[in-house]
N, C-alpha and C. Protein backbone atom coordinates (compact mmCIF):
# COMPACT_ATOMS: atom_id res chain seq x y z
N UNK A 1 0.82 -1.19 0.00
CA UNK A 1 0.00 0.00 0.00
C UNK A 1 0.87 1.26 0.00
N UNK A 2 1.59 1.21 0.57
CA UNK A 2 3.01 2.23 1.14
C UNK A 2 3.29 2.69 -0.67
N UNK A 3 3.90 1.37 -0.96
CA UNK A 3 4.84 1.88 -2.25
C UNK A 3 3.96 2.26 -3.20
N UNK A 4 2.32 1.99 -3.20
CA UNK A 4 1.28 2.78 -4.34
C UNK A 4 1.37 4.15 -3.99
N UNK A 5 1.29 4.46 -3.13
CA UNK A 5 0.93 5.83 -2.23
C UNK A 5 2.14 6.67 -2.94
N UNK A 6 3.46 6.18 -2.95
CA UNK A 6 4.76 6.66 -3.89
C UNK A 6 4.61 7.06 -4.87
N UNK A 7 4.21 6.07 -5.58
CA UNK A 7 3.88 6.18 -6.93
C UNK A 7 2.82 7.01 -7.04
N UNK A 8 2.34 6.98 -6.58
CA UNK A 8 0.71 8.29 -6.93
C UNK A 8 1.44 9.34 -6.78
N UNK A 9 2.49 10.05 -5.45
CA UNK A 9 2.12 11.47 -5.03
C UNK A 9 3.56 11.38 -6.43
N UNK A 10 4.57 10.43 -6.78
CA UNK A 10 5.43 10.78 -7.68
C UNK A 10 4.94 11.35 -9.25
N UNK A 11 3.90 10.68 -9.38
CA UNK A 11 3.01 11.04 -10.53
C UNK A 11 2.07 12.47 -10.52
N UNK A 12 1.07 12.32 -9.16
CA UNK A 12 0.20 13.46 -8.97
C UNK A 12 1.14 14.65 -8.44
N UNK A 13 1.44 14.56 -7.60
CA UNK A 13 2.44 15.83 -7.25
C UNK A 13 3.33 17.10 -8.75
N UNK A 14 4.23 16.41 -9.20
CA UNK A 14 4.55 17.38 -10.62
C UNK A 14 2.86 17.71 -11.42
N UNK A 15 2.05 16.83 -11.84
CA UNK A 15 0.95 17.87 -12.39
C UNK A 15 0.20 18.46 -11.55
N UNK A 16 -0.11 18.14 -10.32
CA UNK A 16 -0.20 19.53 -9.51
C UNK A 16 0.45 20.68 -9.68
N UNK A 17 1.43 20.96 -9.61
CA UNK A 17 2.38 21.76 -9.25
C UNK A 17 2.78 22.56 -10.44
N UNK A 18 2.47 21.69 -11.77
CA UNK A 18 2.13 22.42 -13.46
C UNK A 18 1.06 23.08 -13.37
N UNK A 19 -0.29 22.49 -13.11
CA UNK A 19 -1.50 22.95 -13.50
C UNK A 19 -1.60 24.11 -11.92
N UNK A 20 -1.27 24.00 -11.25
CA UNK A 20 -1.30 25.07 -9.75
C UNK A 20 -0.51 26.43 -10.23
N UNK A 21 0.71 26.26 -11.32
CA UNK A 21 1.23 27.33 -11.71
C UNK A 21 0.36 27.94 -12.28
N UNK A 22 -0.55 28.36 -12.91
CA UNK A 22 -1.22 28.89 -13.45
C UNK A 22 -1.02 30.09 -14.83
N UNK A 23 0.46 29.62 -15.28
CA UNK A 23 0.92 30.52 -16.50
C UNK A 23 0.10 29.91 -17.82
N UNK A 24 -0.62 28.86 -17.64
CA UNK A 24 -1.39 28.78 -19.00
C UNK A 24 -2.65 29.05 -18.47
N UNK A 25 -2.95 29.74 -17.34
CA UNK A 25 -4.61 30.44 -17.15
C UNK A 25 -4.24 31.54 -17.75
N UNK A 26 -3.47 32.07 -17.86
CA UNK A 26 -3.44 33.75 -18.92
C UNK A 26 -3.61 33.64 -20.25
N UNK A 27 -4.44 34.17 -20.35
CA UNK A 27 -4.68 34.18 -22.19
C UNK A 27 -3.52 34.15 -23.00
N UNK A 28 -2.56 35.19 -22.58
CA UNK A 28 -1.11 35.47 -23.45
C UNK A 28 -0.62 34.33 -23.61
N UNK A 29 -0.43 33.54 -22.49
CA UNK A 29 0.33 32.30 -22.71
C UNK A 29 -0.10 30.93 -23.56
N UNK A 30 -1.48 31.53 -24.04
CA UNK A 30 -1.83 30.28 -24.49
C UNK A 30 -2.20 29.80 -26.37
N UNK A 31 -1.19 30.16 -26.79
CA UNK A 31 -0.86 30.31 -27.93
C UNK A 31 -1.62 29.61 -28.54
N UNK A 32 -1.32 28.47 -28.86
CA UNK A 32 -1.98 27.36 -29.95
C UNK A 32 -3.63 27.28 -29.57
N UNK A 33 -4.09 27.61 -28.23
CA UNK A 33 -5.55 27.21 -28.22
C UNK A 33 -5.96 28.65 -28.58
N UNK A 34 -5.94 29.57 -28.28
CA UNK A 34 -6.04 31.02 -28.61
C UNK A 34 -6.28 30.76 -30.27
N UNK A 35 -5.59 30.30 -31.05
CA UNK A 35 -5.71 30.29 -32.46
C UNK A 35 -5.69 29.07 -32.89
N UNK A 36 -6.73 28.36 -31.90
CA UNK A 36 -8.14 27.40 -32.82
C UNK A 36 -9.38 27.85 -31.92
N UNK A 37 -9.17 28.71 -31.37
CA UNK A 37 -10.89 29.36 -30.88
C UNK A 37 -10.61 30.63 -32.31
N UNK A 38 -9.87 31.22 -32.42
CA UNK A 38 -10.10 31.75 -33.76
C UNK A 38 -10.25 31.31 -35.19
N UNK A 39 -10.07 30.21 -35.15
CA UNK A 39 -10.62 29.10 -36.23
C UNK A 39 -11.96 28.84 -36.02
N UNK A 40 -11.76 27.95 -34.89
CA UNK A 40 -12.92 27.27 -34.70
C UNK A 40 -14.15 28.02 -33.66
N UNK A 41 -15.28 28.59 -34.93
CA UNK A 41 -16.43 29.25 -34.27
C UNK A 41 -17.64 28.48 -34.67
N UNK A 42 -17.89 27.54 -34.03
CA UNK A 42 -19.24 27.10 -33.96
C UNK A 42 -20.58 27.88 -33.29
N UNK A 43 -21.41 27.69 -34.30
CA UNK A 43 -22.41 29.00 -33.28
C UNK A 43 -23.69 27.91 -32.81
N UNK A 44 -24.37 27.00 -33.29
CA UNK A 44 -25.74 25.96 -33.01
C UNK A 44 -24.92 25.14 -32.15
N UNK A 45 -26.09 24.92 -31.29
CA UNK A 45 -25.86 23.81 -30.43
C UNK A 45 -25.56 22.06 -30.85
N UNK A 46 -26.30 22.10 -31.95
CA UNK A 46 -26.31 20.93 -32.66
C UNK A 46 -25.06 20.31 -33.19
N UNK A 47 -24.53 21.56 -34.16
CA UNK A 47 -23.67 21.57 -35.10
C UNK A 47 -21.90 21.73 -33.27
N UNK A 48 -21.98 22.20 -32.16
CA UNK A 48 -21.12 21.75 -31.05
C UNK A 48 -21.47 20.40 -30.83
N UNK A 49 -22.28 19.72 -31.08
CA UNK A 49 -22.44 18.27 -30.30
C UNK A 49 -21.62 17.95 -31.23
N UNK A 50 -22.04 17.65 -32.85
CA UNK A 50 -21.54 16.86 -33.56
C UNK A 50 -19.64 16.97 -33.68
N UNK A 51 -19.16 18.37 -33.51
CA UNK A 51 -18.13 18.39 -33.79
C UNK A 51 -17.23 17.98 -32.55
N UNK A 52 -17.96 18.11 -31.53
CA UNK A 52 -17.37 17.77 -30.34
C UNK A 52 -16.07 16.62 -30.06
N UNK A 53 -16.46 15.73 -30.65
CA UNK A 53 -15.53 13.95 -30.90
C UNK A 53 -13.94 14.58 -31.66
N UNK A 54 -14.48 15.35 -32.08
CA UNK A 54 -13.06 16.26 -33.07
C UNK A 54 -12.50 16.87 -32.52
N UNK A 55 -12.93 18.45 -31.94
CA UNK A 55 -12.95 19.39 -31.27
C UNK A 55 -12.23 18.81 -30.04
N UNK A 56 -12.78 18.59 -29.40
CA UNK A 56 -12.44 18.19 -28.16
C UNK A 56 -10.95 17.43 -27.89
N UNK A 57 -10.88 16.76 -28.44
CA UNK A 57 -9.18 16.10 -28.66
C UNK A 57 -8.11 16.70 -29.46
N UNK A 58 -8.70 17.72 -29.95
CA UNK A 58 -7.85 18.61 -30.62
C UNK A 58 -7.41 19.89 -29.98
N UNK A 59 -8.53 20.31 -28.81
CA UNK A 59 -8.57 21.13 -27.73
C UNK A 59 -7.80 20.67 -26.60
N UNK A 60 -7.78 19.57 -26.29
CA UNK A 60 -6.92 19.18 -25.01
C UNK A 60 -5.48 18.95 -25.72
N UNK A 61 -5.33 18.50 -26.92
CA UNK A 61 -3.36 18.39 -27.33
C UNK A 61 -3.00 19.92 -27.28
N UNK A 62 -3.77 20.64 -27.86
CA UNK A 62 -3.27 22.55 -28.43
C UNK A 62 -2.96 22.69 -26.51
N UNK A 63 -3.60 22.27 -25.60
CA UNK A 63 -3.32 23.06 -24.87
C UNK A 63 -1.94 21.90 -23.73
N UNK A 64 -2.58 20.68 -23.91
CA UNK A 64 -1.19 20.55 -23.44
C UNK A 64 0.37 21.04 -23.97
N UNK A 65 0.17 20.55 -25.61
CA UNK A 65 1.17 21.43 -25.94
C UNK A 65 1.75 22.88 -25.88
N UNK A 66 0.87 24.02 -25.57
CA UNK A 66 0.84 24.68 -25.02
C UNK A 66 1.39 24.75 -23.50
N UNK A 67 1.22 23.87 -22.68
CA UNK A 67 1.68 23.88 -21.12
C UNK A 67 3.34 23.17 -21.38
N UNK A 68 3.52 22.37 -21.96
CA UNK A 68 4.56 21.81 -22.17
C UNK A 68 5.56 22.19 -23.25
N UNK A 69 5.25 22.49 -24.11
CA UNK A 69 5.98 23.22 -25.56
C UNK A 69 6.14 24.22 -26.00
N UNK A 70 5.16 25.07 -26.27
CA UNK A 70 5.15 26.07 -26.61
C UNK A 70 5.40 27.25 -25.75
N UNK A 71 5.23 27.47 -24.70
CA UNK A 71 4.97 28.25 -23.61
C UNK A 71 6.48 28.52 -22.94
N UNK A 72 6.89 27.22 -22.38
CA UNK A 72 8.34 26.73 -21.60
C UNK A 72 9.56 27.45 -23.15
N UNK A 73 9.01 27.32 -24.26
CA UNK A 73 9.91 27.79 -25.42
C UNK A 73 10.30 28.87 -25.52
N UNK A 74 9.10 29.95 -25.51
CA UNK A 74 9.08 31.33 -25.57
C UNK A 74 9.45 31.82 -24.27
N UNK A 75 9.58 31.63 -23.04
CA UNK A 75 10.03 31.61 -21.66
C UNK A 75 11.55 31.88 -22.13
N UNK A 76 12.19 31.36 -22.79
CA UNK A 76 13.64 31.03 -23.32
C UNK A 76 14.04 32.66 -23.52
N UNK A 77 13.28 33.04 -24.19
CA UNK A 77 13.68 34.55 -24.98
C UNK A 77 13.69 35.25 -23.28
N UNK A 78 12.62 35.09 -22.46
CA UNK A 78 12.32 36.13 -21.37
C UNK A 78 13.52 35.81 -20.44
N UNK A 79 13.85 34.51 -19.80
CA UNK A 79 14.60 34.12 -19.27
C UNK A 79 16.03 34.53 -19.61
N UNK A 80 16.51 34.57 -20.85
CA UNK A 80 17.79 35.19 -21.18
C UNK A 80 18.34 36.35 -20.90
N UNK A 81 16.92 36.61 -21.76
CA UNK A 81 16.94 38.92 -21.69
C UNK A 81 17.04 39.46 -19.85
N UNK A 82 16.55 38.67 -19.38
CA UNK A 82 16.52 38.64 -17.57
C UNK A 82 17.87 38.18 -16.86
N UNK A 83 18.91 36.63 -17.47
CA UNK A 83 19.80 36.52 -17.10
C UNK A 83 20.66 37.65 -17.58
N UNK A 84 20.78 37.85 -18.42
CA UNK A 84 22.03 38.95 -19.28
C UNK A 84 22.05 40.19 -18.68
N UNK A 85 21.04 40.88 -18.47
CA UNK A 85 20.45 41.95 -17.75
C UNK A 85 21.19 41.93 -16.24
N UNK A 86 20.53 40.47 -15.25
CA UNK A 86 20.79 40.75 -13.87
C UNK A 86 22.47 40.66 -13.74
N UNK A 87 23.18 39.51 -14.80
CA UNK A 87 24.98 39.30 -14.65
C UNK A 87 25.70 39.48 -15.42
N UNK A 88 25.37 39.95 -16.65
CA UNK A 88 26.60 40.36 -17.48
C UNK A 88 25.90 42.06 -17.75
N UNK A 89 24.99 42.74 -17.65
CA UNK A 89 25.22 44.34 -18.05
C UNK A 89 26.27 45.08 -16.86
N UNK A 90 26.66 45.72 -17.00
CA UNK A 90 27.82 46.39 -16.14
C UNK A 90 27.50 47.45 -15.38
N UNK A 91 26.71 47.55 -14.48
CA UNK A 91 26.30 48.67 -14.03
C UNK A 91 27.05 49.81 -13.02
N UNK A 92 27.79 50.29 -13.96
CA UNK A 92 28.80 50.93 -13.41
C UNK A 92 29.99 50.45 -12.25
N UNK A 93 30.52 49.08 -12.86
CA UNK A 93 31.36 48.31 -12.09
C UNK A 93 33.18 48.85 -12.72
N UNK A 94 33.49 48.80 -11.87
CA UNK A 94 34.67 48.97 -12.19
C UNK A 94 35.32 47.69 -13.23
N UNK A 95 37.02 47.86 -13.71
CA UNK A 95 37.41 46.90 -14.49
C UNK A 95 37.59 45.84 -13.75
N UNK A 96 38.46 46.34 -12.71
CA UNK A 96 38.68 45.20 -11.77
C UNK A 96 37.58 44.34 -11.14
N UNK A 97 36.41 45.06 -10.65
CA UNK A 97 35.53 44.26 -10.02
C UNK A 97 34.61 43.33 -11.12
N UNK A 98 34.66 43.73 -12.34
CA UNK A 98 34.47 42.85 -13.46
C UNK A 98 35.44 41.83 -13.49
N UNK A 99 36.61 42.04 -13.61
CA UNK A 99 37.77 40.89 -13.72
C UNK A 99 37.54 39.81 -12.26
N UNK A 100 36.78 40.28 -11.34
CA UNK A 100 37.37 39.40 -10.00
C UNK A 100 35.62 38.90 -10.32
N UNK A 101 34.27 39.60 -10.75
CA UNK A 101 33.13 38.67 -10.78
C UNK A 101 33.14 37.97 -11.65
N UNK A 102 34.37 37.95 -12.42
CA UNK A 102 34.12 37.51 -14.09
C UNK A 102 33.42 35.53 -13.52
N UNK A 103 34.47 35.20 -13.02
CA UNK A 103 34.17 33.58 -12.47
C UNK A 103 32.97 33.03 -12.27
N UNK A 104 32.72 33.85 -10.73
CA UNK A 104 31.35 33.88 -10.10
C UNK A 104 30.41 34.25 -11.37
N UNK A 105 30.24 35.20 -12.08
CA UNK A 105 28.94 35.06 -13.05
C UNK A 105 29.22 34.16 -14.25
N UNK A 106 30.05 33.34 -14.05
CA UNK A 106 30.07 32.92 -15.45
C UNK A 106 29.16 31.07 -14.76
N UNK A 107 29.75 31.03 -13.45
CA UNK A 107 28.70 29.40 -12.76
C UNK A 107 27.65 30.24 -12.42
N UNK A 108 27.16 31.56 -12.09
CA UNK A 108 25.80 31.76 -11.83
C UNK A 108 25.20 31.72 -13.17
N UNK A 109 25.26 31.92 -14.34
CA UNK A 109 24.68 31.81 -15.02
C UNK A 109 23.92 30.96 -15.43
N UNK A 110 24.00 29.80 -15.75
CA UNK A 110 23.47 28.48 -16.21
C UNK A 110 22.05 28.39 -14.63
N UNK A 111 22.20 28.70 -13.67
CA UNK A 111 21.88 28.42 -12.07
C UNK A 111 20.43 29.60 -11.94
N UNK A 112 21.10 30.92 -12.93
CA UNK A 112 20.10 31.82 -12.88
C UNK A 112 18.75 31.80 -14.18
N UNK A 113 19.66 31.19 -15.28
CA UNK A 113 18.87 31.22 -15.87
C UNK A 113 17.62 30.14 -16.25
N UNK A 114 18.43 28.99 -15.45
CA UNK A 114 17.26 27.52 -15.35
C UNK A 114 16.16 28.40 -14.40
N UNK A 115 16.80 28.80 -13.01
CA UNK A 115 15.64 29.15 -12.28
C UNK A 115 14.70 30.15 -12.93
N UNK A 116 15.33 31.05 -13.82
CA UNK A 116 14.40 31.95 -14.06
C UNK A 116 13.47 31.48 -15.06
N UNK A 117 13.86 30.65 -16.42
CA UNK A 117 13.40 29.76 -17.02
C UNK A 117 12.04 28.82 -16.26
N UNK A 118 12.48 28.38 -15.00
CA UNK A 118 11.27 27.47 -14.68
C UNK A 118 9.88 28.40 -13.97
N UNK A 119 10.60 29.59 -13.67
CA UNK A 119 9.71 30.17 -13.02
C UNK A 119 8.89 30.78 -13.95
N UNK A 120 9.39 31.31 -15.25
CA UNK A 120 8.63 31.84 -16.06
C UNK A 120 7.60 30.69 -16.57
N UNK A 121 8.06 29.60 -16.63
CA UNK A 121 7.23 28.15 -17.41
C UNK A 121 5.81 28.38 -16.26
N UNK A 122 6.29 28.38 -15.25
CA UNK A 122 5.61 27.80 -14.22
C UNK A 122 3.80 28.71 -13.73
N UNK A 123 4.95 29.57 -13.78
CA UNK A 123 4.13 30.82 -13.20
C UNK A 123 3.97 32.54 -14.10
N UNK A 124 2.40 32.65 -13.88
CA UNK A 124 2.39 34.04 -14.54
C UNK A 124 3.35 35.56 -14.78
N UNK A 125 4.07 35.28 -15.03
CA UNK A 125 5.03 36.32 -14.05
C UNK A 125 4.93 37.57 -16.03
């Protein structure tokens, strides 16, 4: 019973913690479904039942892909422009104190920009 209980929170826990971020509840972020609701305008009730079997499985991939692909991609551009910004612009540092952070920002980098990367995936920011 123990080791199911593992396996569940190992499984349920990460999509919690995707779908709790809430960066694909913002419209902006949600690329691919955003443009098949602009495709797809059904107006009769009838003519939604029937397409539904279609629709519907085509609505849940756009948006996982969206939570997983598309979204975490474009994060890339924000995440960079944010690392480059916080450790390599020079804000009035001297030569030397450039020469002695040169090290230190060159291992923070990779460290700043995953985190900032996941946080942007994660969360509305």
């Amino acid at each position: 019973m123990a080791f199911w209980c593992r396996k569940c929170v190992v499984v349920v826990l990460p999509l919690v913690l995707v779908v709790s971020g809430c960066a694909i509840a913002k419209k902006e972020n949600r690329r691919l479904l955003n443009a098949l609701d602009s495709v797809v305008q059904i107006e009769s009730t009838p003519a939604r039942i029937a397409a539904a079997p279609v629709c519907v499985p085509v609505a849940v991939a756009a948006g996982v892909a969206d939570a997983v692909v598309v979204h975490p991609a474009v994060s890339i551009r924000y995440a960079a422009s944010d690392t480059y910004e916080l450790l390599w612009v020079s804000q009035g540092r001297s030569p030397f104190e450039k020469a002695v952070l040169f090290i230190p920002v060159v291992v923070l980098t990779p460290v700043v920009f995953t985190t900032d990367w996941l946080v942007r995936s994660l969360f509305p920011i």
